[in-house]
C-alpha atoms as a PDB file:
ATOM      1  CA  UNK A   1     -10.169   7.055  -3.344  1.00  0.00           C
ATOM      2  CA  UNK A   2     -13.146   4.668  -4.283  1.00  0.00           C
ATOM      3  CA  UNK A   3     -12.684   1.116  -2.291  1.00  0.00           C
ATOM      4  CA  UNK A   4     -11.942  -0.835  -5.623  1.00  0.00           C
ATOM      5  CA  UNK A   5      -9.033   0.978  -6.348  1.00  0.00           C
ATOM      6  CA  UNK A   6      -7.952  -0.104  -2.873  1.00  0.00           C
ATOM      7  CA  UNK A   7      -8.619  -3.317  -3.403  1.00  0.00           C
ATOM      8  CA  UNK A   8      -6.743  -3.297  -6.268  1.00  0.00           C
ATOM      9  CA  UNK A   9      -3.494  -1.924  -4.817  1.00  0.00           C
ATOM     10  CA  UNK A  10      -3.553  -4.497  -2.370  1.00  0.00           C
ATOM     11  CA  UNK A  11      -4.316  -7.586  -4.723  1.00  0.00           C
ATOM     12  CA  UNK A  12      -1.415  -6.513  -7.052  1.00  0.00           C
ATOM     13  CA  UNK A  13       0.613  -6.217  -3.824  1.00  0.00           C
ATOM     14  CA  UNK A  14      -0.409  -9.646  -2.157  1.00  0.00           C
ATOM     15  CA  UNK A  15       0.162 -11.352  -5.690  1.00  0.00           C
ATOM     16  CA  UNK A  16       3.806  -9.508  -5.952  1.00  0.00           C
ATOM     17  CA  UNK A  17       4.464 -11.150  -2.383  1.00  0.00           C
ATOM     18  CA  UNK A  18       3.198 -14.826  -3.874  1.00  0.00           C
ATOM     19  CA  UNK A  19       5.604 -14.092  -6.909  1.00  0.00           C
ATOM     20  CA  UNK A  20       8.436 -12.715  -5.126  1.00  0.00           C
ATOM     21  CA  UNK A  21       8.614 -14.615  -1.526  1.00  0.00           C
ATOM     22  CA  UNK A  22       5.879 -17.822  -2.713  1.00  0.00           C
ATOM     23  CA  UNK A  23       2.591 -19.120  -1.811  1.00  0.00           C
ATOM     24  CA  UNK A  24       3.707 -19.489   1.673  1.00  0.00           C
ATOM     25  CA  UNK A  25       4.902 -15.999   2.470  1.00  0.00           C
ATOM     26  CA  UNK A  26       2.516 -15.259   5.321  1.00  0.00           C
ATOM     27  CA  UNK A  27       4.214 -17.613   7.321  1.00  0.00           C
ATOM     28  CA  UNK A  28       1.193 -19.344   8.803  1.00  0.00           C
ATOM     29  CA  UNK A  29      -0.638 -16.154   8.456  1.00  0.00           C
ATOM     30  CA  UNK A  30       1.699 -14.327  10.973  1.00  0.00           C
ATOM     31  CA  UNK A  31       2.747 -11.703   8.056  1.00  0.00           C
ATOM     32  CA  UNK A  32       1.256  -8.997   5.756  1.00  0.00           C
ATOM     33  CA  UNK A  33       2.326  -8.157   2.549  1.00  0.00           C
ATOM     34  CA  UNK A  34       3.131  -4.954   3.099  1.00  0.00           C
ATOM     35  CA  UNK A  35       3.743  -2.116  -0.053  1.00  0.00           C
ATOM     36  CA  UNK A  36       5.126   1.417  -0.386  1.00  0.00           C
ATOM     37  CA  UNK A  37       3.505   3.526  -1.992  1.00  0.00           C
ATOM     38  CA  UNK A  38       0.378   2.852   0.533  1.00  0.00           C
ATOM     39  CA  UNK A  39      -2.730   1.115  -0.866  1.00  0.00           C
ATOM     40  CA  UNK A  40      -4.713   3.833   0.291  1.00  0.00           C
ATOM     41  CA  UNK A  41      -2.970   6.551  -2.118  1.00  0.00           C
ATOM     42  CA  UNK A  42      -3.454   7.403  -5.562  1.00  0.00           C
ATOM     43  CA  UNK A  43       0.399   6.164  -6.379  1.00  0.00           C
ATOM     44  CA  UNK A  44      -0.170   2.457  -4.778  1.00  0.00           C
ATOM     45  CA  UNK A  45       0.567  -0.752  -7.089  1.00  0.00           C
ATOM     46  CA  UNK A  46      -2.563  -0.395  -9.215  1.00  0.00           C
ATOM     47  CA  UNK A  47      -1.557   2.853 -10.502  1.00  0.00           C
ATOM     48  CA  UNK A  48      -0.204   2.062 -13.630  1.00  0.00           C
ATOM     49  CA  UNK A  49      -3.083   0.415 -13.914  1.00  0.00           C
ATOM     50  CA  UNK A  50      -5.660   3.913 -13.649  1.00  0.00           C
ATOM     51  CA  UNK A  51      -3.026   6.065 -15.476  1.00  0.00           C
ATOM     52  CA  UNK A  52      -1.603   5.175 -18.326  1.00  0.00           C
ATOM     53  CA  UNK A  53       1.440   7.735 -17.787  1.00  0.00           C
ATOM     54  CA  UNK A  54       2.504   6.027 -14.750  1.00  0.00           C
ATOM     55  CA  UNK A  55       5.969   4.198 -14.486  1.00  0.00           C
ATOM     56  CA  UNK A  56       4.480   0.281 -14.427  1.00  0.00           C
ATOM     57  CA  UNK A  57       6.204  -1.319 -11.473  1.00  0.00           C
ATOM     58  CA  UNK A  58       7.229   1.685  -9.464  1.00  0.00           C
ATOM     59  CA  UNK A  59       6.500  -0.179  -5.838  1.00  0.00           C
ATOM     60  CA  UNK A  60       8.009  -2.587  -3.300  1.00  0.00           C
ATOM     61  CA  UNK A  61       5.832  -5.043  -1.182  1.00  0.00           C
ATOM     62  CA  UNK A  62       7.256  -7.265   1.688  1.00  0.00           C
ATOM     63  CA  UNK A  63       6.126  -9.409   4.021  1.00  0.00           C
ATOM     64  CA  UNK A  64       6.325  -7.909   7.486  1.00  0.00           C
ATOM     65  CA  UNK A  65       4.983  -8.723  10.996  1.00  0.00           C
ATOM     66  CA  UNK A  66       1.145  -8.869  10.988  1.00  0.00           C
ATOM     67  CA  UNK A  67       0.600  -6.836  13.961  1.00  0.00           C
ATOM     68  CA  UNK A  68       3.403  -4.366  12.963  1.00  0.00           C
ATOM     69  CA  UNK A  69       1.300  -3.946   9.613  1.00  0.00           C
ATOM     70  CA  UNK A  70      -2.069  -3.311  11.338  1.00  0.00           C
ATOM     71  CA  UNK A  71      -0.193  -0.812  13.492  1.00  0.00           C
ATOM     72  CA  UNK A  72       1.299   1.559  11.121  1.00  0.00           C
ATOM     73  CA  UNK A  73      -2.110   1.152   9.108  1.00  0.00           C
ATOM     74  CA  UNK A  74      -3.771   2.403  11.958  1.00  0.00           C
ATOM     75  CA  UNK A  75      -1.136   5.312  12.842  1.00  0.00           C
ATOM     76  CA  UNK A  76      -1.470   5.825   8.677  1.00  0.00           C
ATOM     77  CA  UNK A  77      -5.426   6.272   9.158  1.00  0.00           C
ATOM     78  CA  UNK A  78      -4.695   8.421  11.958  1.00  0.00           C
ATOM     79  CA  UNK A  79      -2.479  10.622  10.588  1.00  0.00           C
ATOM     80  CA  UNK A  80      -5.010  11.205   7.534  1.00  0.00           C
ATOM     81  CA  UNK A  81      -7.642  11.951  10.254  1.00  0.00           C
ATOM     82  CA  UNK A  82      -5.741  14.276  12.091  1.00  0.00           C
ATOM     83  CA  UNK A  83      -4.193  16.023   9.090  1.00  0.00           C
ATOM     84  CA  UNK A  84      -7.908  16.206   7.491  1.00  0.00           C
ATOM     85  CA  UNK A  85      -6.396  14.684   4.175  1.00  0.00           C
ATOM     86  CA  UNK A  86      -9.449  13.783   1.478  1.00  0.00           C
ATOM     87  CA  UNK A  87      -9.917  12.350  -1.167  1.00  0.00           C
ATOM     88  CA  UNK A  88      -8.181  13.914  -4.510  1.00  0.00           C
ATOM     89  CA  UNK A  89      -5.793  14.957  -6.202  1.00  0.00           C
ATOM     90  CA  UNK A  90      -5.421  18.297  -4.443  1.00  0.00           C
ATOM     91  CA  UNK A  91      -4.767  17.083  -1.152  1.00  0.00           C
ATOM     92  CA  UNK A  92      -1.444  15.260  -1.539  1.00  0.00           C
ATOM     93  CA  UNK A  93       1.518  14.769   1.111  1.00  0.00           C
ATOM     94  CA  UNK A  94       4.743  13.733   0.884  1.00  0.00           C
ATOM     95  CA  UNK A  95       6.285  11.065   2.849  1.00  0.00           C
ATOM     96  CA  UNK A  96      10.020  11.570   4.485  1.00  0.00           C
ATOM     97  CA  UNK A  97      11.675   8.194   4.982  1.00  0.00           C
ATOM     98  CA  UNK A  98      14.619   8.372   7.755  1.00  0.00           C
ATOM     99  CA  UNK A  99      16.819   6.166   9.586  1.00  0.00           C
END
């Protein structure tokens, strides 16, 4: 996915934390806004903005730990690493949430 798009998940995600927890949601800048779908996927909070036939609104952000946030971004980049996913549409996963 191009680095704008990126960007752009993670802008609409950062200003859904402002709107949703206010300006002061980072806590001193000791927490991320975090979101689900991931920034770096196709289905992140932009989308609706690249695809017209997406549901508008179909995320969740939080603010969470920064250092928890860095971590699962890095396991996240390593699991795309070792699972050789690329850029597309063709190379999609699915993501399993348990407790």
């Amino acid at each position: 996915m191009d680095s704008q798009r990126r960007k752009d998940n993670r802008a609409r995600a950062v200003s859904n934390c402002r709107r949703y927890f206010g300006a002061g949601y980072s806590e001193n800048n000791t927490k991320n806004c975090d979101e689900f779908p991931f920034a770096t996927t196709y289905e992140g909070t932009a989308q609706a903005e690249y695809d017209p036939q997406a549901e508008k609104n179909n995320f969740s952000v939080l603010p969470v730990i920064k250092k928890q946030s860095g971590d699962a971004g890095t396991l996240l980049g390593q699991f795309y690493k070792k699972n050789r996913i690329i850029d597309g549409m063709d190379d999609g996963f699915l993501v399993k949430i348990t407790s």
